[in-house]
Protein backbone atom coordinates (compact mmCIF):
# COMPACT_ATOMS: atom_id res chain seq x y z
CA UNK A 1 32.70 41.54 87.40
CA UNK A 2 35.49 39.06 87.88
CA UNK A 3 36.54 37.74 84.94
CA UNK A 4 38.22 34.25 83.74
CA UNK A 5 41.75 34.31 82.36
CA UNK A 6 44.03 31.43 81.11
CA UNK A 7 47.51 31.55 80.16
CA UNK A 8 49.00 29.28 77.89
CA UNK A 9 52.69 28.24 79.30
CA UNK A 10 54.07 28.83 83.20
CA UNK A 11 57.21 30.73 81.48
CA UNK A 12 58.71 33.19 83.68
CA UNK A 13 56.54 35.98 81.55
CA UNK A 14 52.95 33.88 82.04
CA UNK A 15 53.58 33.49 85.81
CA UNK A 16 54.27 37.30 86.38
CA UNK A 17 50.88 37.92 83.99
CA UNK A 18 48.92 35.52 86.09
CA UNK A 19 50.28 37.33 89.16
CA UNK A 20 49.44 40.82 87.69
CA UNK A 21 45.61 39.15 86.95
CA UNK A 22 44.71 37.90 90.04
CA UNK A 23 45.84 41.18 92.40
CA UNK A 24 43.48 43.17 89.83
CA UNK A 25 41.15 40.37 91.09
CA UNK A 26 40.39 38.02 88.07
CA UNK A 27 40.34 34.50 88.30
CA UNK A 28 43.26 32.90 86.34
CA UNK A 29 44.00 29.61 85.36
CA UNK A 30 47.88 28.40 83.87
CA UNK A 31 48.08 25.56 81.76
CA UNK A 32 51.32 23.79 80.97
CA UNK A 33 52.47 21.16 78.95
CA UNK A 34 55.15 20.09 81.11
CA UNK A 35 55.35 18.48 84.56
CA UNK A 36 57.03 21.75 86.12
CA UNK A 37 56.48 25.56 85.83
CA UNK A 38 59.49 27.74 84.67
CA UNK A 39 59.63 26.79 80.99
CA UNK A 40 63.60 27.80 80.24
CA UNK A 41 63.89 29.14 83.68
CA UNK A 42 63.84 25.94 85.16
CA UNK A 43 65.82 22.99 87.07
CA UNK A 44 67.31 19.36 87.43
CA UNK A 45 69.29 17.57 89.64
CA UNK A 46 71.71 13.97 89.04
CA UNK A 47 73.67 12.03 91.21
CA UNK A 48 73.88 15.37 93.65
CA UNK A 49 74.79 17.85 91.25
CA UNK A 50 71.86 20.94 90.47
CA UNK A 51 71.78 22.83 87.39
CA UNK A 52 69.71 25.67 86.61
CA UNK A 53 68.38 24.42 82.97
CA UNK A 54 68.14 27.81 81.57
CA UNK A 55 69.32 31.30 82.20
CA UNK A 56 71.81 32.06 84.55
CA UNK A 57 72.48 35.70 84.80
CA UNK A 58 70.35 37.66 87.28
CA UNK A 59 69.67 41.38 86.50
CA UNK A 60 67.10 43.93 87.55
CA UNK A 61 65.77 42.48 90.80
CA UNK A 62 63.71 44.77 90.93
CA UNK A 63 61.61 43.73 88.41
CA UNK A 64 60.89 40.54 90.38
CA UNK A 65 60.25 42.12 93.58
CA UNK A 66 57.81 44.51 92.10
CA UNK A 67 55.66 41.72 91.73
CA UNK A 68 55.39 40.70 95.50
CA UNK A 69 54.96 44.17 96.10
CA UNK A 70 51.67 44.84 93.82
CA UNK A 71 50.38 41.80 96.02
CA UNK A 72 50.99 43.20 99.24
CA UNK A 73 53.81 41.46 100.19
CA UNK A 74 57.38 41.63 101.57
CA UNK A 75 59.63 39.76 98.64
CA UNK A 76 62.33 39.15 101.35
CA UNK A 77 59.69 36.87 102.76
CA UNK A 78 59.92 34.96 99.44
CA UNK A 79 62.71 35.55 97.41
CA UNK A 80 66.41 36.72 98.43
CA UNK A 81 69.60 37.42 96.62
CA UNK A 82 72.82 38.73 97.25
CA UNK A 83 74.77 41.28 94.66
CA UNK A 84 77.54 39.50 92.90
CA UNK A 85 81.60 41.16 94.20
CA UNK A 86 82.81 40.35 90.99
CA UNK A 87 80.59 40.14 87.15
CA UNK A 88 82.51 38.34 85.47
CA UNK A 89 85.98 36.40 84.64
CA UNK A 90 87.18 36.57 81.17
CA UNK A 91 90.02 34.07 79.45
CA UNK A 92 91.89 34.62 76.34
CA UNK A 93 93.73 31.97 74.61
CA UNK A 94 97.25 34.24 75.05
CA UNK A 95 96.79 33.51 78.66
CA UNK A 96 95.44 37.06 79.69
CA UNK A 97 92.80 36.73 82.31
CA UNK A 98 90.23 40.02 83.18
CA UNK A 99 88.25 39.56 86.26
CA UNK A 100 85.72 42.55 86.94
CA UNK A 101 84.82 43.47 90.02
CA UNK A 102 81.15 45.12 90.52
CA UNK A 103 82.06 48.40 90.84
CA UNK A 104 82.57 50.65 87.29
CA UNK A 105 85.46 52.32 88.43
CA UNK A 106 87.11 49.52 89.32
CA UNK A 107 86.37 47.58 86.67
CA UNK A 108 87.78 50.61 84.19
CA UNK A 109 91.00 50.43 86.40
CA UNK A 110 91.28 47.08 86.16
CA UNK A 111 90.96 46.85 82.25
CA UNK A 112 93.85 49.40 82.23
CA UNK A 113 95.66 47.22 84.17
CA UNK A 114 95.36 44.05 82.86
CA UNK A 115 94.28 45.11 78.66
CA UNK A 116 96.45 48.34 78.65
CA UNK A 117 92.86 50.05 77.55
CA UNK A 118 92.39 53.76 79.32
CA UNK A 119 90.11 53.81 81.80
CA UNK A 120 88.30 56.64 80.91
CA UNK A 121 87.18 54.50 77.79
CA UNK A 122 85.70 52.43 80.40
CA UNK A 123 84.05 55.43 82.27
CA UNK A 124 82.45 56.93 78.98
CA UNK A 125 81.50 53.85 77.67
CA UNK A 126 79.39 53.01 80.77
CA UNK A 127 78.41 56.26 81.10
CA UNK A 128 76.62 56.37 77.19
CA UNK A 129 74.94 53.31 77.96
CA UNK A 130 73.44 54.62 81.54
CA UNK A 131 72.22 57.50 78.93
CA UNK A 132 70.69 55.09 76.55
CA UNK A 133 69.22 53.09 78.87
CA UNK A 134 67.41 55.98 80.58
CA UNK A 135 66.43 57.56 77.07
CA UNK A 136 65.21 54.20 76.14
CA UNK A 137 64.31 52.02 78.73
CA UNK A 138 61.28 53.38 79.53
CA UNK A 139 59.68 53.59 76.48
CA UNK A 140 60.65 49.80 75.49
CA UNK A 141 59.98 48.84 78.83
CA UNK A 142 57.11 49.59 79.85
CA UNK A 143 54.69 50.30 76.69
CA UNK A 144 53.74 48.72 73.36
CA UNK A 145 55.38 49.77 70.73
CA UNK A 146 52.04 48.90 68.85
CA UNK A 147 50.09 51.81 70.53
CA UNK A 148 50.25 55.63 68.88
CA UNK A 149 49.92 56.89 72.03
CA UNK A 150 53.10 55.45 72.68
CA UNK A 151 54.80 57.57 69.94
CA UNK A 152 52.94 60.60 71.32
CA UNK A 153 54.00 60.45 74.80
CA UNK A 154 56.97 63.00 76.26
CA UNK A 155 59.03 59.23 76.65
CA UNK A 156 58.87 59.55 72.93
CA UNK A 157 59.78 62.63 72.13
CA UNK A 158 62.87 63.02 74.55
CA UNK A 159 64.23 59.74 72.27
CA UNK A 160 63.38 61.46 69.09
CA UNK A 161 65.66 64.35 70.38
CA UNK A 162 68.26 62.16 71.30
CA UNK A 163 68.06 59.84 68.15
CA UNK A 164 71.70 60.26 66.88
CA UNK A 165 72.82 59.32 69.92
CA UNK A 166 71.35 56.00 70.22
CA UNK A 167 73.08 54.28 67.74
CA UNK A 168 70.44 53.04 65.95
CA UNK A 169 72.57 53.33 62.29
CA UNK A 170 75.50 51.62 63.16
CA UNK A 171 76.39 47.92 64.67
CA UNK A 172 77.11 47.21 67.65
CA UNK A 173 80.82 46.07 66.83
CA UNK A 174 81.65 49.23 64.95
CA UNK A 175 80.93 51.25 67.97
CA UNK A 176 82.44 49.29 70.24
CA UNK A 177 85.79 49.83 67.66
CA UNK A 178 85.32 53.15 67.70
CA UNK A 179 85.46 53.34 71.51
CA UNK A 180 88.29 51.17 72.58
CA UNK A 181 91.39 50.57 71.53
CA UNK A 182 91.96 47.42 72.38
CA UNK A 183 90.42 44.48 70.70
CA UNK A 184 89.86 42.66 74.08
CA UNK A 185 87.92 45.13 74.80
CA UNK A 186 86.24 45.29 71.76
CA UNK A 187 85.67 41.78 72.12
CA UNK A 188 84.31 41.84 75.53
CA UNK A 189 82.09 44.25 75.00
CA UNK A 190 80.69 42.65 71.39
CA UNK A 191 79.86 39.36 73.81
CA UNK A 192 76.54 41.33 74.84
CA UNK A 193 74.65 40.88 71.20
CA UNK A 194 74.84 37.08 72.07
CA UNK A 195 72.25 38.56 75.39
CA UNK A 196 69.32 38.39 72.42
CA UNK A 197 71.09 35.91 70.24
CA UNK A 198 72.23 38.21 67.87
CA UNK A 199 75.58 39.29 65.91
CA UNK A 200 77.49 42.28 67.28
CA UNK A 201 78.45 42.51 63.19
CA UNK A 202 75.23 42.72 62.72
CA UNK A 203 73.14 44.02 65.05
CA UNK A 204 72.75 47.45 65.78
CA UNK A 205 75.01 49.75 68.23
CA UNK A 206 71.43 50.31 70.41
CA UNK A 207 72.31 47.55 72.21
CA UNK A 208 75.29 49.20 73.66
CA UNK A 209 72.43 49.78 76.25
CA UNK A 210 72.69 45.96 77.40
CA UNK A 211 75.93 46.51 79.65
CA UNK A 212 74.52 49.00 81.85
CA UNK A 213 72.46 46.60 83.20
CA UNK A 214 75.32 44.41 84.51
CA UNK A 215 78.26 47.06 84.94
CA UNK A 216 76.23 50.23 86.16
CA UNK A 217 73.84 48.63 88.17
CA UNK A 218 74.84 45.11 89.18
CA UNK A 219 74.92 41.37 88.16
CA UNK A 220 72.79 39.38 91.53
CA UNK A 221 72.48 35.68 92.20
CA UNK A 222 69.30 34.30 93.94
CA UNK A 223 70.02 32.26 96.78
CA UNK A 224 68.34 29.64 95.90
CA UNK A 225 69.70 29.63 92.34
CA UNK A 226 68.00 31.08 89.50
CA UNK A 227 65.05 28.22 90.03
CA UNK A 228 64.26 29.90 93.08
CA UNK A 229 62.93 32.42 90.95
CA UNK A 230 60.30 30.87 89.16
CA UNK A 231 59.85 28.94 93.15
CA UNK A 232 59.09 31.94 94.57
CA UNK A 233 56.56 33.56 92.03
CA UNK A 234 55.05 30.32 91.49
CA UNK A 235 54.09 30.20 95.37
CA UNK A 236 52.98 33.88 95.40
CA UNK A 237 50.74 33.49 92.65
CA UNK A 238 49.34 30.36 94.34
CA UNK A 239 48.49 32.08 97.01
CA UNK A 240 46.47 34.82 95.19
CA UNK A 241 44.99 31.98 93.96
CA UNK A 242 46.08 31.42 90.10
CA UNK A 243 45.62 27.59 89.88
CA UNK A 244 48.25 25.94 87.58
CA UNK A 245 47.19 22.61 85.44
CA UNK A 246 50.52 20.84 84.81
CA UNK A 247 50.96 18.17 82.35
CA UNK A 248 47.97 19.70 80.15
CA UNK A 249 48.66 21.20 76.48
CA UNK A 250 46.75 23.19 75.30
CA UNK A 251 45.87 22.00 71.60
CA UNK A 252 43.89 25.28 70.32
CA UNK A 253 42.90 28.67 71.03
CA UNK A 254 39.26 29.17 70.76
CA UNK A 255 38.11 31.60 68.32
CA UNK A 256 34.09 32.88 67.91
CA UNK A 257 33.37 36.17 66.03
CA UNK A 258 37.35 37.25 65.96
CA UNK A 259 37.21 37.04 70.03
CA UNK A 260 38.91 34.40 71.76
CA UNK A 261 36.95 32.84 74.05
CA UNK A 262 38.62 29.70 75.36
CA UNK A 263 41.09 26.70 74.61
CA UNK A 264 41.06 23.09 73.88
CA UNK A 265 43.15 21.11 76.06
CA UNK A 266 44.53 17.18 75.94
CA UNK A 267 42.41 17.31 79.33
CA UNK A 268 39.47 19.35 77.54
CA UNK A 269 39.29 18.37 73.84
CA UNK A 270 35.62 19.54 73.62
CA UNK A 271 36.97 23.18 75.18
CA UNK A 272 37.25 25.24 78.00
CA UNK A 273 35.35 29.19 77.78
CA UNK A 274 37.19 31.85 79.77
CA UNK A 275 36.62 35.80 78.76
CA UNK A 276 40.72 36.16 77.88
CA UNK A 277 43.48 33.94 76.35
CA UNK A 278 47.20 34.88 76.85
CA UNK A 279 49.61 32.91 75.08
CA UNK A 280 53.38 32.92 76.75
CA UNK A 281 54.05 30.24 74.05
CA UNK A 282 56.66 31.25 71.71
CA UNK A 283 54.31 33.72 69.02
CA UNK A 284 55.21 31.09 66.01
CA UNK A 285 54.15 27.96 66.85
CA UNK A 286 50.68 29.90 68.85
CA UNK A 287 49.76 30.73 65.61
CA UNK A 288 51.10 27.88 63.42
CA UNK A 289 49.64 25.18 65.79
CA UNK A 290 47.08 26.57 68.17
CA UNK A 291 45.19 29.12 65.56
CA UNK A 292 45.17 27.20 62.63
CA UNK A 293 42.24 28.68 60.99
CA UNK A 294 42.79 32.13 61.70
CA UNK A 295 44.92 34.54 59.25
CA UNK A 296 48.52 34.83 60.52
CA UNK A 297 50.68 37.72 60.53
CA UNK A 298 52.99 36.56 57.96
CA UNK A 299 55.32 39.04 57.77
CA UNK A 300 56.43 38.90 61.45
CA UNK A 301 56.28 34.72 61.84
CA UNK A 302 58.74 34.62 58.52
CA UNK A 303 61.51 36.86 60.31
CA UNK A 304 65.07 35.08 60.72
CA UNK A 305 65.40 33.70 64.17
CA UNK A 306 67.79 34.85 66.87
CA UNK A 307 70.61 32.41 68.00
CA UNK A 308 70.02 29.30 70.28
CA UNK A 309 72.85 27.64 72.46
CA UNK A 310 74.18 24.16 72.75
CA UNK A 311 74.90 23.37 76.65
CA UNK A 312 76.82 20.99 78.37
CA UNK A 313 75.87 20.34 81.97
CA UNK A 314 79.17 18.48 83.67
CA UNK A 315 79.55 17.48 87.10
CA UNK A 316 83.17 17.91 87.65
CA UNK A 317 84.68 15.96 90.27
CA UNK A 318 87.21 18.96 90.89
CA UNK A 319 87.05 21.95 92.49
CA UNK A 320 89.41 25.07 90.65
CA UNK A 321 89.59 28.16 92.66
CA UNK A 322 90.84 30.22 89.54
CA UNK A 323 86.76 30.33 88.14
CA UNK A 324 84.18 32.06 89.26
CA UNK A 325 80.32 31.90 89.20
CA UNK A 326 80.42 33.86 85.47
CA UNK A 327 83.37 32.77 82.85
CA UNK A 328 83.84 33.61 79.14
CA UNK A 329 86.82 31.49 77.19
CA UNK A 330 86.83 33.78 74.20
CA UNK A 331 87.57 32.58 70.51
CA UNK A 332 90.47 33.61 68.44
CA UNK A 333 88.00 34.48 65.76
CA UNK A 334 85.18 36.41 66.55
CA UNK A 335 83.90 37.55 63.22
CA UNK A 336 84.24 33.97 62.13
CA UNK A 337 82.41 32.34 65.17
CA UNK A 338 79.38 34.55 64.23
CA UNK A 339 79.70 33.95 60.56
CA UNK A 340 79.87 30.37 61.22
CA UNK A 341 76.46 30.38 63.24
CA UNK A 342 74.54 33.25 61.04
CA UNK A 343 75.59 32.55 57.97
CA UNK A 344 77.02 28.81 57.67
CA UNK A 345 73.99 27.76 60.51
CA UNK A 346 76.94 25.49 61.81
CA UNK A 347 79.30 25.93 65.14
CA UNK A 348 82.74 26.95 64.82
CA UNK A 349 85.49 24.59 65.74
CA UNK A 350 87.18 27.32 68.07
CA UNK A 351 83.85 27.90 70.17
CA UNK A 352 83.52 31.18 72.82
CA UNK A 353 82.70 29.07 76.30
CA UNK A 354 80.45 30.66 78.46
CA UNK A 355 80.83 28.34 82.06
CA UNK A 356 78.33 29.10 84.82
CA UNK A 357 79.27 27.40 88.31
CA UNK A 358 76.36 28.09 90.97
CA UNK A 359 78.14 25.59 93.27
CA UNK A 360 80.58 28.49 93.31
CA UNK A 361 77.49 31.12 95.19
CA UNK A 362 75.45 27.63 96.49
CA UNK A 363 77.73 25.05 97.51
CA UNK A 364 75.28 22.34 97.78
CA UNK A 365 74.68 22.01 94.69
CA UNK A 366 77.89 19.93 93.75
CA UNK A 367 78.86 17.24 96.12
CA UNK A 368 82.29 18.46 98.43
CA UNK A 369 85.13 19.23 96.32
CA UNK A 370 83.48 19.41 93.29
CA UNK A 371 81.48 21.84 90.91
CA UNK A 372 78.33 21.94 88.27
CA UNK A 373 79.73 23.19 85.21
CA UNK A 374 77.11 24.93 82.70
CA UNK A 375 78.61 25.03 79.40
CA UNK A 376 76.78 27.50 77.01
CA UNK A 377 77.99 27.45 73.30
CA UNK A 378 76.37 30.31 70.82
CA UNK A 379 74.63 27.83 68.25
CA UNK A 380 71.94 28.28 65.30
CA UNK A 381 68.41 28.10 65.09
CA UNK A 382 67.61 24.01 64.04
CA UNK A 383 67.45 24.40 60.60
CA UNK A 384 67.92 20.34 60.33
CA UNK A 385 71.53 20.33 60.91
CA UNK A 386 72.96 17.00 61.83
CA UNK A 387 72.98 17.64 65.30
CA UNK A 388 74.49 14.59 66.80
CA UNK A 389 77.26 14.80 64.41
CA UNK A 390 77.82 18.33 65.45
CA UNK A 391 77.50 17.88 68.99
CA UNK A 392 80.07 15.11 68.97
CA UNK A 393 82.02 17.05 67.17
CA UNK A 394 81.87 20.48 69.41
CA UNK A 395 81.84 18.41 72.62
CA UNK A 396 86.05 17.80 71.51
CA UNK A 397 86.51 21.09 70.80
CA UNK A 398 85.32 21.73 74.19
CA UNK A 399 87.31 19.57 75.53
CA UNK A 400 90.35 20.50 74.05
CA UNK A 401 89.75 24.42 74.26
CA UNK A 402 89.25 23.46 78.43
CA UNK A 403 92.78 21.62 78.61
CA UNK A 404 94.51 24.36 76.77
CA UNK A 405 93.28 27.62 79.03
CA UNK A 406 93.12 25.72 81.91
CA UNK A 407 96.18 23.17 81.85
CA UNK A 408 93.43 20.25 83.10
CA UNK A 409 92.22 17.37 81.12
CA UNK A 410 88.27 17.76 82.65
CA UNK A 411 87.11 14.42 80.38
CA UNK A 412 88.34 12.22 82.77
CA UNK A 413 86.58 14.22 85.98
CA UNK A 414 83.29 14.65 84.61
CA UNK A 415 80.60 12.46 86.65
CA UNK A 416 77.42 13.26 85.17
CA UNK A 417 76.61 14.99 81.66
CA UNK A 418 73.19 16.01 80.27
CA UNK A 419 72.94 18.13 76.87
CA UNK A 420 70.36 20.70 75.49
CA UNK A 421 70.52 21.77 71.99
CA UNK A 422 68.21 23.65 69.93
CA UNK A 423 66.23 20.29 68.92
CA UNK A 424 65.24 19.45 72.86
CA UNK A 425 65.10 23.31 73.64
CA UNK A 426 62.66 23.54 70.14
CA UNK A 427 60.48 20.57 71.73
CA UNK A 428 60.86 21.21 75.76
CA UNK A 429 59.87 25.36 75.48
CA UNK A 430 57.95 25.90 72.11
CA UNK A 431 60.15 27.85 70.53
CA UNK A 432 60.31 28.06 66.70
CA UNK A 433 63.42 26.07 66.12
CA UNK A 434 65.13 26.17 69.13
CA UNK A 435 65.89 30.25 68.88
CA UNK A 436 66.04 31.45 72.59
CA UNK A 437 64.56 34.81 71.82
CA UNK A 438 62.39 34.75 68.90
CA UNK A 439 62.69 36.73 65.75
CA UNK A 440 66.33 37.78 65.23
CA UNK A 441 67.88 41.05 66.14
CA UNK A 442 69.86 41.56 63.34
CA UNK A 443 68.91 44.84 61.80
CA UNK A 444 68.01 48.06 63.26
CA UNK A 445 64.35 47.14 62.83
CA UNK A 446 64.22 44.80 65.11
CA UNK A 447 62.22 46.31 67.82
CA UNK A 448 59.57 47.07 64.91
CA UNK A 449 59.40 43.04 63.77
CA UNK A 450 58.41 41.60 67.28
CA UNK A 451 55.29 40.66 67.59
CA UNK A 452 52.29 43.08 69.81
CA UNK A 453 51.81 42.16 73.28
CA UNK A 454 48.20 41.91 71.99
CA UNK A 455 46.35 40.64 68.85
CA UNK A 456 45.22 43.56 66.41
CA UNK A 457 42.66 40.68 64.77
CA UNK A 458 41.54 38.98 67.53
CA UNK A 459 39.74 40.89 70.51
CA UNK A 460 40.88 39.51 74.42
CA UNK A 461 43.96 37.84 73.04
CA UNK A 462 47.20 39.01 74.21
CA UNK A 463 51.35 37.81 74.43
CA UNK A 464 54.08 37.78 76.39
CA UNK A 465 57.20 36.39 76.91
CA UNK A 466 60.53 36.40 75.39
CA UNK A 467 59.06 35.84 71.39
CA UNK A 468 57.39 39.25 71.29
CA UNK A 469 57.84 42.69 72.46
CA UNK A 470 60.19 43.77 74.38
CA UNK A 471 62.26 40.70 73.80
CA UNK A 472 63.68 38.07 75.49
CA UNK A 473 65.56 37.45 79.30
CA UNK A 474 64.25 37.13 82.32
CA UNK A 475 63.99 41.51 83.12
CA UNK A 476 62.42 41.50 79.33
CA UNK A 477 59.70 38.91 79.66
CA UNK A 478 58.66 40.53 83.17
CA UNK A 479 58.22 43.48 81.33
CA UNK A 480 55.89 41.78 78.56
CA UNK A 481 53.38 40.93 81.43
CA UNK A 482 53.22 44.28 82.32
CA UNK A 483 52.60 46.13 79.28
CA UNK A 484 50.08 43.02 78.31
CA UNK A 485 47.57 43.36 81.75
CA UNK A 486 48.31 47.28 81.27
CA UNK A 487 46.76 46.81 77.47
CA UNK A 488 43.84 44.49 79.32
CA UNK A 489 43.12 47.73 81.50
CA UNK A 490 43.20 50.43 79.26
């Protein structure tokens, strides 16, 4: 028998669940507060400049065209992208520029080149993350970590084996020390903590895993921008026939005899029945707001949260040929950058830049002989900071940093600005206090304090999305909708 499904939130993680539903043939409805699917993957255009609102790196295709192949369908017919030449430009205040090309090798000989770092550092390094990510990858990946039959499975056993290699007692910064030579490289290679919003001081050296994703197997760009993501699944599950109710929050989860068994909408304030409820809202406020009267798992809700950003979207009325899609301005203080956003909950007045230009892959979306400029700043979690003052404040820094690495003053060419900060990302996406990937990843128990991709209290109500397990990014939440329907099939 066919069963009734709704999803609460058209995030990148509910779409792919809805998709997953419907080809095992249930009926699934998606409500969303917003006017537009995507939730952080998502995009907006002014005076003829697009920006992709949210994330802007694009890894494991594959993950996205596994979905148009469980339907039955060709994903080229849908969905294309090309693999980026280069991954990424990097810009010191010295004047020292790294670009690295998309192949490893390469990329080791050109960081001996440039950073005086061997190469071989390069190869090993890239090689012990390949190692970690195939020791780990598929156990995170692809099953709860709530299950024991998880912990009992040969996935398991082969990363008990290989436990002291995985650098789960040590941060990520002192491996990366230990490795290199160079503190550029040390640097660069620290920058990957901030890919769950965490602290490479802090966090632990597991996530030396995060680099093979871009270095070993390749950065991508969708060639419709990363919107055409969310575009693409959006029409497939459409066509399997997942209806999507836009513009309708959903108020409360319905609870009878520790079962869920429907929601209350601004639509439906009497309620709605279906047989399952999955919640791609951020795990906090679904049980602070819609399961008030249910017991709440305390101990995870309570956890520090990971980082959020502050992002300026610019429309430069300037073209400069020395960027590239990806760019990092690095600070001249790492350590004191993170302590300044972990420990002070403030931003530091010498900022790293992260500047994303998709006009650079998809020239129409800048007007000729200009650019969209995507501005990402590592920020706190809102923790009632005087925002405005601090965004005023940062927005000179900016400013300043800009003229000094690149010799331009970019004030007086910027066309069009919009801001997100963790205040409009907090109310726009659900998530607890703006944090763009839940519960921090500080501590090497950080995999252990996400939340299950399924309620232990409450039978046919499950999660996914970046707030609980795996984690968060695009490949992550993907992989939430998987384990989730797998957990509705078992």
């Amino acid at each position: 028998m066919k069963k009734r499904s709704v999803i609460v939130g058209a995030g990148i993680g509910g779409i792919a669940t809805a998709i997953r539903l419907a080809v095992k043939g249930d009926h699934v409805t998606v409500m969303e507060a917003n006017a537009y699917p995507g939730g952080k993957l998502s995009s907006w255009s002014a005076a003829g400049y697009r920006f992709d609102a949210g994330p802007s790196l694009f890894t494991l295709p594959q993950r996205v065209d596994e979905l148009f192949e469980l339907a039955g369908k060709n994903p080229r017919d849908y969905f294309n992208y090309i693999k980026l030449p280069e991954v990424c430009r990097y810009f010191w205040e010295d004047g020292i520029r790294l670009t690295v090309p998309e192949n490893p090798n390469d990329f080791a000989l050109e960081a001996e080149r440039v950073l005086q770092e061997p190469a071989e550092h390069v190869r090993t390094y890239l090689k012990d993350s390949a190692f970690k990510y195939d020791v780990l990858g598929g156990l995170f990946l692809e099953d709860s970590l709530h299950k024991v039959s998880t912990w009992l499975s040969p996935k398991a056993f082969r990363g008990y084996w290989n436990m002291p290699k995985m650098g789960i007692f040590g941060t990520m910064d002192a491996a990366n020390r230990q490795q290199f030579v160079q503190p550029k490289m040390v640097q660069l290679f620290n920058r990957y903590a901030t890919y769950n919003g965490s602290d490479p001081y802090q966090t632990p050296a597991t996530l030396t895993i995060i680099p093979h994703l871009e270095y070993n197997i390749g950065a991508f760009f969708p060639e419709k921008g990363m919107y055409g993501i969310t575009q693409s699944l959006v029409k497939l599950a459409e066509e399997l026939g997942v209806t999507f109710r836009m513009n309708e929050k959903v108020t409360e989860i319905c609870v009878e005899n520790n079962r869920a068994v429907g929601v209350k909408t601004s639509t439906q304030p009497t309620g709605e029945r279906f047989d399952r409820v999955v919640s791609n809202m951020d795990v906090t406020p679904t049980f602070r707001k819609l399961l008030p009267n249910q017991k709440h798992p305390d101990k995870i809700l309570d956890q520090p949260k990971s980082g959020s950003g502050l992002i300026f979207y610019w429309g430069v009325k300037r073209r400069f040929p020395e960027l590239g899609l990806h760019n990092i301005f690095f600070s001249d203080d790492y350590k004191t950058e993170f302590e300044h956003q972990f420990s002070h909950k403030t931003i530091y007045s010498d900022p790293t830049l992260y500047l994303n230009i998709t006009s650079k892959c998809k020239t129409d979306d800048a007007p000729e002989g200009c650019e969209n400029w995507f501005i990402l700043l590592n920020a706190p979690a809102n923790n009632g900071q005087d925002w405005d003052a601090l965004i005023a404040e940062t927005r000179q820094h900016v400013l300043a940093k800009f003229k000094r690495m690149l010799g331009v003053d970019i004030e007086p060419l910027i066309e069009t600005e919009d801001i997100l900060d963790p205040r409009s990302i907090e109310a726009r996406t659900s998530s607890a206090q703006g944090a763009l990937y839940g519960n921090s990843s500080n501590n090497r128990f950080a995999a252990f304090l996400r939340h299950a991709n399924f309620s232990s209290k409450i039978k046919d109500l499950y999660f996914v999305g970046g707030s609980v397990h795996p984690g968060g990014g695009i490949p992550l939440a993907l992989s939430s909708a998987r384990i989730a329907v797998d957990l509705m099939t078992d």
